[in-house]
Protein backbone atom coordinates (compact mmCIF):
# COMPACT_ATOMS: atom_id res chain seq x y z
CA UNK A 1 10.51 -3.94 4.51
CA UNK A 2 10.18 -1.27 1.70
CA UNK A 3 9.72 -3.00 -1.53
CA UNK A 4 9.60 0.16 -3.62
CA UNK A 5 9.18 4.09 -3.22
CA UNK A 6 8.66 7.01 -5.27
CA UNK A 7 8.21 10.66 -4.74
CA UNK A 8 5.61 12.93 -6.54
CA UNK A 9 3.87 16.31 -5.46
CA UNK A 10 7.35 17.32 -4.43
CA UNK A 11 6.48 21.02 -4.78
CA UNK A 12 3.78 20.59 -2.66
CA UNK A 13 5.88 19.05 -0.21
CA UNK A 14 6.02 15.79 -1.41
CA UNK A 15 4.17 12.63 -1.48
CA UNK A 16 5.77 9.43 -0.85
CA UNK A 17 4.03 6.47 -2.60
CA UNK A 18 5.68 3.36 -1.03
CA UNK A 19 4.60 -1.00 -1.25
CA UNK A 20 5.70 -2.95 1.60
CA UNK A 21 5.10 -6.62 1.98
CA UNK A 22 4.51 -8.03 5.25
CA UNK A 23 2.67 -11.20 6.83
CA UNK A 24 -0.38 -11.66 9.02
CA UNK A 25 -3.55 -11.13 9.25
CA UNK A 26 -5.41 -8.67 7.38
CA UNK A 27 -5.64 -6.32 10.52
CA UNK A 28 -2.22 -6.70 11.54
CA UNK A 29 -1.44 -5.68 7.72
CA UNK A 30 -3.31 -2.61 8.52
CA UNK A 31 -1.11 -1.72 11.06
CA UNK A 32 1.60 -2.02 8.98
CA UNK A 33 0.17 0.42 6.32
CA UNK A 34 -0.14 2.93 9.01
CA UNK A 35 3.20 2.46 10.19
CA UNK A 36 5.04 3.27 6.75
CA UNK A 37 2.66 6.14 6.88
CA UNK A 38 4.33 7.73 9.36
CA UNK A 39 7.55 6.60 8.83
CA UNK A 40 7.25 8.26 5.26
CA UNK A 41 5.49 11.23 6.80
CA UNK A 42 8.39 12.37 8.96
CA UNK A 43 10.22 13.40 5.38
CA UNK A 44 7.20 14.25 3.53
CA UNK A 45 3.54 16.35 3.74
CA UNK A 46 1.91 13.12 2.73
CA UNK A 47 2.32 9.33 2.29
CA UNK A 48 0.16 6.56 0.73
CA UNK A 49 1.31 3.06 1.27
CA UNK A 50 0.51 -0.27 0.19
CA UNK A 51 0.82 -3.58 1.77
CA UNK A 52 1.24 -6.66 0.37
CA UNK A 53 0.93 -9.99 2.16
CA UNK A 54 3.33 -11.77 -0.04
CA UNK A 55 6.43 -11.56 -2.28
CA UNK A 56 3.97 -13.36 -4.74
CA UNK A 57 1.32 -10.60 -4.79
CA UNK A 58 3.75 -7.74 -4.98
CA UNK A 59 5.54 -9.49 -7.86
CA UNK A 60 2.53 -9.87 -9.89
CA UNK A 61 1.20 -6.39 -9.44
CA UNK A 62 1.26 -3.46 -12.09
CA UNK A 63 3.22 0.03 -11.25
CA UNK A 64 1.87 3.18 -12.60
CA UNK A 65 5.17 4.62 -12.12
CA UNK A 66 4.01 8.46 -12.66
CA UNK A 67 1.75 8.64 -10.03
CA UNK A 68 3.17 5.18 -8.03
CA UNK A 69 0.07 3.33 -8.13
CA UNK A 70 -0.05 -0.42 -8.19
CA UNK A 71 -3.13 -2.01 -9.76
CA UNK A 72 -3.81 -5.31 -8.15
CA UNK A 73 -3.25 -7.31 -5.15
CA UNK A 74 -2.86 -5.42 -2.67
CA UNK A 75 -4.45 -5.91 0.79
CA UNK A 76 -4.36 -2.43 2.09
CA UNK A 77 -3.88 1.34 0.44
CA UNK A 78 -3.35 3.41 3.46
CA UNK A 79 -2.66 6.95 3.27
CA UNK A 80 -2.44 11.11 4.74
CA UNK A 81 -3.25 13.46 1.55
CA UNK A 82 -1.34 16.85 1.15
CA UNK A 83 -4.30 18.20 2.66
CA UNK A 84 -3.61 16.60 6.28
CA UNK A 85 -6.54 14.32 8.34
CA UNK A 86 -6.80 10.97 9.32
CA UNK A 87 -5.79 7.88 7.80
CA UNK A 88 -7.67 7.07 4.74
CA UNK A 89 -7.41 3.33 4.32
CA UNK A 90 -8.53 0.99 1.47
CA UNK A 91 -9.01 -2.23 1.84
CA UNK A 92 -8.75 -4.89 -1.29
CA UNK A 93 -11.26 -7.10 -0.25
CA UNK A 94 -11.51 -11.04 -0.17
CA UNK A 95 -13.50 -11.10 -3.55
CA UNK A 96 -11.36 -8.50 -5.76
CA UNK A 97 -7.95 -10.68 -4.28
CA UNK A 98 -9.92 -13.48 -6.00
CA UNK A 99 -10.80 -12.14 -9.20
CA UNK A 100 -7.26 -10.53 -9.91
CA UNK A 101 -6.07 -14.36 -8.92
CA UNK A 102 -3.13 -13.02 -6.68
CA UNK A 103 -0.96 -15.84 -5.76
CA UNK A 104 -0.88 -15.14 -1.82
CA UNK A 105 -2.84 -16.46 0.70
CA UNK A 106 -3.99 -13.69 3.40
CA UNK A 107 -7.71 -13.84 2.42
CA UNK A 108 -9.17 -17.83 2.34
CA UNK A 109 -9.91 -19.41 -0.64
CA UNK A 110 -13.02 -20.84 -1.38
């Protein structure tokens, strides 16, 4: 489910900037990311998503709310530019999920 969602770029086309949060495991999350890409992408030239893998870690995150970027705790940042391509995915990783001490539990804690 869509958690939040902004446009920018929009005379370019647009660029939706969306957060989901979901459950599983980190490659299932993936999925996910790329699946709100497209969704997004049938409206808009490009979409960047992130995915969350709890209520917890998208509550505690920071919004950039100009350009729609979140700050922390996220487990993927999946996106198509204005510029077309692939899918340019970011992972968080285990040990930056660990240092931002995000409340959810997708990556095992030591």
């Amino acid at each position: 489910m869509v958690r939040k969602m902004l446009v920018t770029k929009k005379a370019k086309g647009g660029q939706a900037n969306a957060a989901v949060v979901a459950s599983g495991t980190p490659a299932q999350l993936l999925d996910v990311g790329k699946g709100c890409v497209e969704h997004f992408r049938r409206t808009y030239k490009a979409a960047f998503c992130y995915v969350f893998g709890s209520q917890a870690d998208f509550a505690v995150t920071m919004w950039n709310e100009q350009e729609g970027l979140a700050d922390k705790c996220w487990i993927w940042y999946v996106g198509i530019p204005l510029a077309g391509g692939d899918y340019m995915p970011m992972e968080m990783g285990g040990i930056s999920y660990q240092q931002d001490r995000c409340p959810g539990t997708v990556y095992p804690k030591p």
